[in-house]
Protein backbone atom coordinates (compact mmCIF):
# COMPACT_ATOMS: atom_id res chain seq x y z
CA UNK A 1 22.30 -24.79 17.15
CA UNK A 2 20.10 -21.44 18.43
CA UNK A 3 19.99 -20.80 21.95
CA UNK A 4 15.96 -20.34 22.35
CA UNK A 5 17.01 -19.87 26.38
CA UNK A 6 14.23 -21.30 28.67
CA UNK A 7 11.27 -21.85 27.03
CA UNK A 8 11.66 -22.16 23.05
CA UNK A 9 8.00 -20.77 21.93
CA UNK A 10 8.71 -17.54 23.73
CA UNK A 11 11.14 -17.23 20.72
CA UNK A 12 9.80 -14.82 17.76
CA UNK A 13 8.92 -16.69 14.62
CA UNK A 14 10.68 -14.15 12.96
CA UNK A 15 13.96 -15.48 15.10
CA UNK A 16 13.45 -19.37 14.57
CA UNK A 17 15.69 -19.40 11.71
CA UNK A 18 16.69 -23.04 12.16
CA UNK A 19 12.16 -24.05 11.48
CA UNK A 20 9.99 -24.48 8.22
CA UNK A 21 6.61 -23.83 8.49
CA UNK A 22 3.59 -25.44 7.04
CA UNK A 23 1.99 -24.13 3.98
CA UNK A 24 5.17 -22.52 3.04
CA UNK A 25 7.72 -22.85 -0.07
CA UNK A 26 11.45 -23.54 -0.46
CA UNK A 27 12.69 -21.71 -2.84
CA UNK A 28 16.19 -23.52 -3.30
CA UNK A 29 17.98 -26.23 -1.67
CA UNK A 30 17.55 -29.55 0.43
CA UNK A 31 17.59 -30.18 3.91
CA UNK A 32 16.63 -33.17 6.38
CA UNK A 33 13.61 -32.01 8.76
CA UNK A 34 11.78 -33.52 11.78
CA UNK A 35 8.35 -32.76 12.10
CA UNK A 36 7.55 -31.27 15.73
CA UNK A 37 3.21 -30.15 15.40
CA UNK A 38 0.35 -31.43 12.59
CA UNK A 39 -2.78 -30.06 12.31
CA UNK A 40 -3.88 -27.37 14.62
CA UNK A 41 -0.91 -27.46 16.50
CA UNK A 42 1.13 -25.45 13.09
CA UNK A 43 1.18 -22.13 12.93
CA UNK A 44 -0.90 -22.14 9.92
CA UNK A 45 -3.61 -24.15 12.07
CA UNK A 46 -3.34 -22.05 14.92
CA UNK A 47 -4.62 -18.95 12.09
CA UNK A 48 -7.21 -21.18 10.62
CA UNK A 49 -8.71 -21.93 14.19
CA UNK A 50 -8.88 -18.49 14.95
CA UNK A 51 -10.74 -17.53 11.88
CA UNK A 52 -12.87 -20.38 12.50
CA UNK A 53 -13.51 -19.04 16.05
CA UNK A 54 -14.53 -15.21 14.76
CA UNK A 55 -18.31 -14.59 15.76
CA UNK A 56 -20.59 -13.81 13.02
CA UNK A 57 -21.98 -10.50 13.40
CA UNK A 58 -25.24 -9.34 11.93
CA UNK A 59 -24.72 -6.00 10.14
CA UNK A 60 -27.24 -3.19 10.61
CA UNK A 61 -29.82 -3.87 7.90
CA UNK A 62 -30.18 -7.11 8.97
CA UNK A 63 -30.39 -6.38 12.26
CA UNK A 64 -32.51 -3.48 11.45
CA UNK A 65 -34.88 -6.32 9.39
CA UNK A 66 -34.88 -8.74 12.75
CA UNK A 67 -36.57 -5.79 14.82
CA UNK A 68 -39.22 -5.00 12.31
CA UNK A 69 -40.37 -8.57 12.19
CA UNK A 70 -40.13 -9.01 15.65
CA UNK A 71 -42.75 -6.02 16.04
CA UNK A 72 -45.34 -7.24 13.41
CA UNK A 73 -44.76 -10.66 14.42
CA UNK A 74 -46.63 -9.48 17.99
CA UNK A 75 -48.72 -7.07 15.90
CA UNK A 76 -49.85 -10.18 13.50
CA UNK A 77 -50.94 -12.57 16.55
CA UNK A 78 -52.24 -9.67 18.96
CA UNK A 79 -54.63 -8.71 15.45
CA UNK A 80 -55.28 -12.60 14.49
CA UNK A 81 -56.25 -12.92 18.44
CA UNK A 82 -58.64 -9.86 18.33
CA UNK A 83 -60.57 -10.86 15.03
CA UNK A 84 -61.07 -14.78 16.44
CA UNK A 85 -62.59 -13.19 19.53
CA UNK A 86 -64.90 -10.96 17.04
CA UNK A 87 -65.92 -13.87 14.50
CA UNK A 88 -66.56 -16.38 17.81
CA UNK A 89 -68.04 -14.17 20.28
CA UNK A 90 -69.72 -10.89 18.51
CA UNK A 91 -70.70 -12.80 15.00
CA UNK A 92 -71.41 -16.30 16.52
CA UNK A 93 -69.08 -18.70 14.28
CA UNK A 94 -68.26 -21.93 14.91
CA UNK A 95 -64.78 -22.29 16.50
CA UNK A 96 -63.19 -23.80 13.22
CA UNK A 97 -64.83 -21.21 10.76
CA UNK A 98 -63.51 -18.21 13.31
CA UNK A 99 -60.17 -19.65 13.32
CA UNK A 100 -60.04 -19.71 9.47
CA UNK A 101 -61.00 -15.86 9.72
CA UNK A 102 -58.00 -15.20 11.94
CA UNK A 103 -55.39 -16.89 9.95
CA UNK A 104 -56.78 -15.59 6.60
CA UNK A 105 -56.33 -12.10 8.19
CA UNK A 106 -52.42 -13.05 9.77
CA UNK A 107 -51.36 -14.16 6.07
CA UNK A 108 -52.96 -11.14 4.61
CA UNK A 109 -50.82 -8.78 6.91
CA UNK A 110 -47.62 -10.43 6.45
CA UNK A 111 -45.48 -8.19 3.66
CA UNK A 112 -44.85 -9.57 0.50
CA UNK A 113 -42.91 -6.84 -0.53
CA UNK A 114 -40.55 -6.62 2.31
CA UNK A 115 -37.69 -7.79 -0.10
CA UNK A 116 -38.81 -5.30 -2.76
CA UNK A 117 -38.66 -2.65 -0.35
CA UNK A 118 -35.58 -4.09 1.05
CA UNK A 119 -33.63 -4.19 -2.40
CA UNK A 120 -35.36 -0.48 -3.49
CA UNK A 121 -33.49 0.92 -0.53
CA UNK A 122 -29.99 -0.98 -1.41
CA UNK A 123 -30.47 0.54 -4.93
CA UNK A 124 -30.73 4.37 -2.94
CA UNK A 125 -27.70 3.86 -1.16
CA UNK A 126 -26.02 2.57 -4.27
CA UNK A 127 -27.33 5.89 -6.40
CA UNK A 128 -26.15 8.27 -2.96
CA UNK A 129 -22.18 6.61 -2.97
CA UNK A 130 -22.03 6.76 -6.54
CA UNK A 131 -22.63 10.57 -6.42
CA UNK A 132 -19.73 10.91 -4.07
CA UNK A 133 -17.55 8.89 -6.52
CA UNK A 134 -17.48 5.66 -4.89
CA UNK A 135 -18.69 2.61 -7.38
CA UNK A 136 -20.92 -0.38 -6.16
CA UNK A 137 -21.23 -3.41 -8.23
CA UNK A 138 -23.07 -5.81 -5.93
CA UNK A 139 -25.71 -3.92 -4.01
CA UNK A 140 -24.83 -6.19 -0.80
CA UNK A 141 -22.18 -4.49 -0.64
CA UNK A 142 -23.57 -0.91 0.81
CA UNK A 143 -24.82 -3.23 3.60
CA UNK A 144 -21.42 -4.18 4.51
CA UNK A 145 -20.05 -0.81 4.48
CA UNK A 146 -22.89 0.24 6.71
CA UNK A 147 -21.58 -1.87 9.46
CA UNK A 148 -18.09 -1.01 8.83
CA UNK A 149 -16.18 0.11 12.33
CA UNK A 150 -12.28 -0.04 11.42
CA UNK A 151 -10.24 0.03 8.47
CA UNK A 152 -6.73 -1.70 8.26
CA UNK A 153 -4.81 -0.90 4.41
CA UNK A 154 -0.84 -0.73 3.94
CA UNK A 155 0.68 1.80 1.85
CA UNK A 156 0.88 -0.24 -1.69
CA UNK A 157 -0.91 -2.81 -3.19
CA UNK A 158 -3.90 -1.83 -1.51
CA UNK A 159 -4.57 1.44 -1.60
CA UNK A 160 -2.03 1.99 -4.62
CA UNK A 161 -1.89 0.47 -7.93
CA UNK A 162 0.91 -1.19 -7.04
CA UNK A 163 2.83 0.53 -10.26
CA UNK A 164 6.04 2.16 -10.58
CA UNK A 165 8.11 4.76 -12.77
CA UNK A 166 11.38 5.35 -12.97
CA UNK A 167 11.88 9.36 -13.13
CA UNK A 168 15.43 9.90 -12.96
CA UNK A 169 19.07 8.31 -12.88
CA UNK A 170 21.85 9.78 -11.94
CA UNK A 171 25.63 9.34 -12.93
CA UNK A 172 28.79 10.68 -11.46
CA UNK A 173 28.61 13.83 -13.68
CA UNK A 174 25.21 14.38 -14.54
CA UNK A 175 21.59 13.77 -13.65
CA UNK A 176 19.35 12.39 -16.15
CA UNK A 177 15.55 13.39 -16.27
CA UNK A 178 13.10 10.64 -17.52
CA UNK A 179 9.59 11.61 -19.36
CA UNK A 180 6.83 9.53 -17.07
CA UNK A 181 4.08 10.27 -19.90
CA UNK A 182 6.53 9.23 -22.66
CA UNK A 183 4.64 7.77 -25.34
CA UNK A 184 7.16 7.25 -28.48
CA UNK A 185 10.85 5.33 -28.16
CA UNK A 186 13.42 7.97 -28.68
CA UNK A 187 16.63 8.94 -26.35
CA UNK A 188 14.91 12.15 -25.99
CA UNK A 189 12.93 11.05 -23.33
CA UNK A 190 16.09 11.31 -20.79
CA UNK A 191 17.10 15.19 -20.93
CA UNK A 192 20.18 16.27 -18.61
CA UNK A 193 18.70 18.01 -15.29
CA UNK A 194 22.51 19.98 -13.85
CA UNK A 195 20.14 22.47 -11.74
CA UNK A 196 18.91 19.42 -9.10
CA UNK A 197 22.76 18.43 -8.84
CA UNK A 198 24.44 22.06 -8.47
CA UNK A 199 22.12 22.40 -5.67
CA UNK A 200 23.47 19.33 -4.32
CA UNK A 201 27.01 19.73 -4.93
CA UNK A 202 27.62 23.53 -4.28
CA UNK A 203 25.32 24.22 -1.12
CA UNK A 204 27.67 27.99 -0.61
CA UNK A 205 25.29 28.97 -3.81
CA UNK A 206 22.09 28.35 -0.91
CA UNK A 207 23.99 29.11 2.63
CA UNK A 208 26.98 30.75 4.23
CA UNK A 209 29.73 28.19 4.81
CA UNK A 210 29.54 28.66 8.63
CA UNK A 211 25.58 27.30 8.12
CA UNK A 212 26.56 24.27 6.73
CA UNK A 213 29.44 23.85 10.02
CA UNK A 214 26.39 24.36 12.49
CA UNK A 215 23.91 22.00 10.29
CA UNK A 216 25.75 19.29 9.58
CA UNK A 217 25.23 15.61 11.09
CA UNK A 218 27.46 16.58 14.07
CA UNK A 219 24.56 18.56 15.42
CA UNK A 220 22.36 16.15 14.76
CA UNK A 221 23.91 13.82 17.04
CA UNK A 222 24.69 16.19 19.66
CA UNK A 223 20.71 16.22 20.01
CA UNK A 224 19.98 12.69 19.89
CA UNK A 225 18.72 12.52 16.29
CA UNK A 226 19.05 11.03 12.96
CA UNK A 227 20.69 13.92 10.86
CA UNK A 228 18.97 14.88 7.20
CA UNK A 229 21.63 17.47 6.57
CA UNK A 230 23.28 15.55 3.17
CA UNK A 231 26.51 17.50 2.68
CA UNK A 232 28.13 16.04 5.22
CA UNK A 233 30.43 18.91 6.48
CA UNK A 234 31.14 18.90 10.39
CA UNK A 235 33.75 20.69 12.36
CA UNK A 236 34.65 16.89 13.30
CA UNK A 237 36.83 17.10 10.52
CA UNK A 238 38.80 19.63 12.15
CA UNK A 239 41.48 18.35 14.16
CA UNK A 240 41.09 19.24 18.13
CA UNK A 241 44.01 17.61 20.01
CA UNK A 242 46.65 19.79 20.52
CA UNK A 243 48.83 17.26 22.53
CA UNK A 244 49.24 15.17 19.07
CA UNK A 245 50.21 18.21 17.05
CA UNK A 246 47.28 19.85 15.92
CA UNK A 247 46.76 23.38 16.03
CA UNK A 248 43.49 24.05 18.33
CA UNK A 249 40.66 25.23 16.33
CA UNK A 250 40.23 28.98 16.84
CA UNK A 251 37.15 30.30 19.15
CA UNK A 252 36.17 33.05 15.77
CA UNK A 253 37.05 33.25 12.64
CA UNK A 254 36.33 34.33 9.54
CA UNK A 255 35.30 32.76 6.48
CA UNK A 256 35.30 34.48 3.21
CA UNK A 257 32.03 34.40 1.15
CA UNK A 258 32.33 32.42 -2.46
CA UNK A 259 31.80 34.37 -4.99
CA UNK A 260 28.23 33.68 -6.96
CA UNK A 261 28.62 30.35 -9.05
CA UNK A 262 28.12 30.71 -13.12
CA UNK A 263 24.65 29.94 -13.86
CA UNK A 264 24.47 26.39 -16.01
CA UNK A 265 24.65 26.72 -19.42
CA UNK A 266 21.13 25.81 -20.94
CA UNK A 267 23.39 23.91 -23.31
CA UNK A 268 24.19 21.09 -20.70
CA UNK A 269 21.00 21.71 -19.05
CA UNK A 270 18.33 19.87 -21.63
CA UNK A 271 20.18 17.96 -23.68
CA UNK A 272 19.57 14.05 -24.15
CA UNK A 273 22.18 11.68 -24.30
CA UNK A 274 22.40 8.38 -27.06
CA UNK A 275 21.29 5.24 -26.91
CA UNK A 276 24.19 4.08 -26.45
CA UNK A 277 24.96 5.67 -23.35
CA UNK A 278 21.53 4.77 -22.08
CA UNK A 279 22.72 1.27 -22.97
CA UNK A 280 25.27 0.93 -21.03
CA UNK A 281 23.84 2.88 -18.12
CA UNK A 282 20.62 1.02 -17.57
CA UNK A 283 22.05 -2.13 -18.99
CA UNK A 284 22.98 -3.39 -15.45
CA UNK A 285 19.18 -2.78 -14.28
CA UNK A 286 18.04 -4.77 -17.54
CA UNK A 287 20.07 -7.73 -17.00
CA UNK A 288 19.50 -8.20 -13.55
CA UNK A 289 15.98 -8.05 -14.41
CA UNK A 290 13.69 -11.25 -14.88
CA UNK A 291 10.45 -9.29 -16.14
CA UNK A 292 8.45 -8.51 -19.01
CA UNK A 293 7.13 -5.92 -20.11
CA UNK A 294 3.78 -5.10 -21.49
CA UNK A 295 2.67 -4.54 -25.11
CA UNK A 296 4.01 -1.19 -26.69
CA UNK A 297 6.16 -1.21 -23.44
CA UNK A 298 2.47 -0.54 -21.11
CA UNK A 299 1.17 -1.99 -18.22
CA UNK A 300 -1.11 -3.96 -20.10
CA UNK A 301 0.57 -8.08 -19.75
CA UNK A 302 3.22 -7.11 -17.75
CA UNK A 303 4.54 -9.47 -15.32
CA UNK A 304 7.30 -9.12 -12.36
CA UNK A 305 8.57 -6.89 -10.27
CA UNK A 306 6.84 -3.22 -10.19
CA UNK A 307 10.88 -1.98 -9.51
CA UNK A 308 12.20 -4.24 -12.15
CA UNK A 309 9.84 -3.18 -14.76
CA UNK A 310 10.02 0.84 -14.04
CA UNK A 311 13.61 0.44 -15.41
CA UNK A 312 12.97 -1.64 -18.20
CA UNK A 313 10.18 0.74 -19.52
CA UNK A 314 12.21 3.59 -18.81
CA UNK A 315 15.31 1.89 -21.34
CA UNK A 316 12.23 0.97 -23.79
CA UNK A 317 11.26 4.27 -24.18
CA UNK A 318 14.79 5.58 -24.34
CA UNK A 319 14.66 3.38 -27.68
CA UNK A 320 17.29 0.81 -26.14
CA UNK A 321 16.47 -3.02 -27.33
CA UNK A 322 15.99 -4.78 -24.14
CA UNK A 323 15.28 -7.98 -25.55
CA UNK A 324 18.25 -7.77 -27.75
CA UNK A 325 20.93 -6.45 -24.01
CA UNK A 326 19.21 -9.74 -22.79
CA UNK A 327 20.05 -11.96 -25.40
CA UNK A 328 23.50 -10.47 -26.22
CA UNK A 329 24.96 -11.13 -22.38
């Protein structure tokens, strides 16, 4: 059992790991379930009453539209009112034929082209956002934005394409480079990339040994943070207790400066490995991998995982058969 302590819908749903909730799936497995809310008493109600309960707000055109009548509504009858009193009292009419004289006048000044005018000005606002590279299909839509006080996006799907591309992988040696705009299946595609590793692996080329003492993770945590310093070298890994042996650490010393590492050969640096090797390297990554992939290896009829199907491009275009990895496991 959870202990939900006093009162159990104080506990997060995020926490009630022992509860399914309506409109939800199962992926796998069977269980035996009692049913504790129905209706508007789920969680899934609860959301549905609330967006049931949102007030309708006019946007500003329409609102804008709901003032103007208002005003030649009280124009219409103060006019229809002044042109009875001139047809009954100044030109004599009967009360009938006077009334028929104010109400052809009130039709007459009611606009029939409101909507025109109305759908001429949607059509402007559509020609104004499409010269500052934002495209309107309905023309309803410019209304909407009009009224528009917050914006709430996440960081993919939304604003993104939701699309991704593998760029690199690296092994224990080496670090392979992948062509994003590769259009052809070769092994060329992956070239070897030693510089972004000897930076990595050698950081005296960059810094003076006693640098890389002061910056490492020790420091970090000596000031409360999360270090970012990757090479990991602290004088933790000195050792400090004299009463178990060790000789103290000394107050100053000195440390010799390496001598200047041998460039990388441009040999290593650029070449491409076989298909083979990219075989067996990304063959993990295509076995795990439910996806497919698109036609020609594009986006176009993909389907699955945006991860999943960066590394099964990547190991089309580095001419590997993924099908064929697939079907031989």
């Amino acid at each position: 059992a959870i202990d939900c302590g006093a009162d159990p819908n104080s506990t997060p749903l995020g926490d009630r790991h022992n509860m399914c909730f309506s409109a939800t799936l199962v992926s796998s497995g069977s269980a035996l379930g009692l049913v504790v809310a129905t209706g508007d008493d789920t969680e899934i109600g609860t959301i549905n009453k609330l967006v049931s309960q949102v007030e309708k707000k006019k946007t500003n055109v329409l609102a804008q539209i709901d003032t103007i009548a208002k005003w030649l509504a009280v124009f219409i009858a103060i006019t229809a009112l002044a042109t009875w009193n001139v047809a009954f009292f100044i030109t004599e009419e009967n009360g009938m034929d006077a009334l028929s004289t104010a109400l052809v006048c009130a039709v007459a000044m009611i606009p029939e082209g409101l909507e025109a005018i109305v759908t001429m000005t949607y059509a402007w606002a559509v020609s104004n956002m499409a010269k500052q590279n934002a495209i309107i299909r309905a023309l309803p839509a410019v209304e909407t934005l009009g009224s528009v006080t917050t914006i709430c996006s996440d960081k993919t799907g939304t604003l993104t394409k939701n699309e991704m591309t593998l760029t690199a992988f690296v092994t224990s040696e080496k670090r392979y480079k992948f062509d994003v705009n590769a259009s052809e299946r070769t092994a060329n595609n992956f070239v070897v990339d030693n510089s972004y590793l000897s930076t990595r692996a050698d950081p005296s080329k960059y810094m003076k040994a006693s640098d890389v003492i002061k910056k490492g993770p020790s420091a970090a945590r000596r000031r409360g943070k999360k270090s970012s310093f990757g090479f990991g070298i602290t004088q933790s890994m000195h050792p400090s207790d004299v009463n178990e042996g060790a000789a103290p650490i000394p107050t100053s010393f000195a440390v010799d400066e390496p001598a200047p590492a041998a460039a990388v050969s441009s040999s290593a640096t650029g070449e491409s490995p076989d298909t083979a090797f990219l075989r067996k390297a990304l063959g993990g990554g295509i076995l795990c991998s439910k996806c497919t992939l698109g036609e020609n290896g594009g986006r176009k009829g993909e389907i699955g995982n945006p991860t999943e199907l960066s590394i099964l491009r990547a190991a089309y275009f580095g001419d590997v058969d993924v099908t064929g990895v697939k079907h031989s496991a």
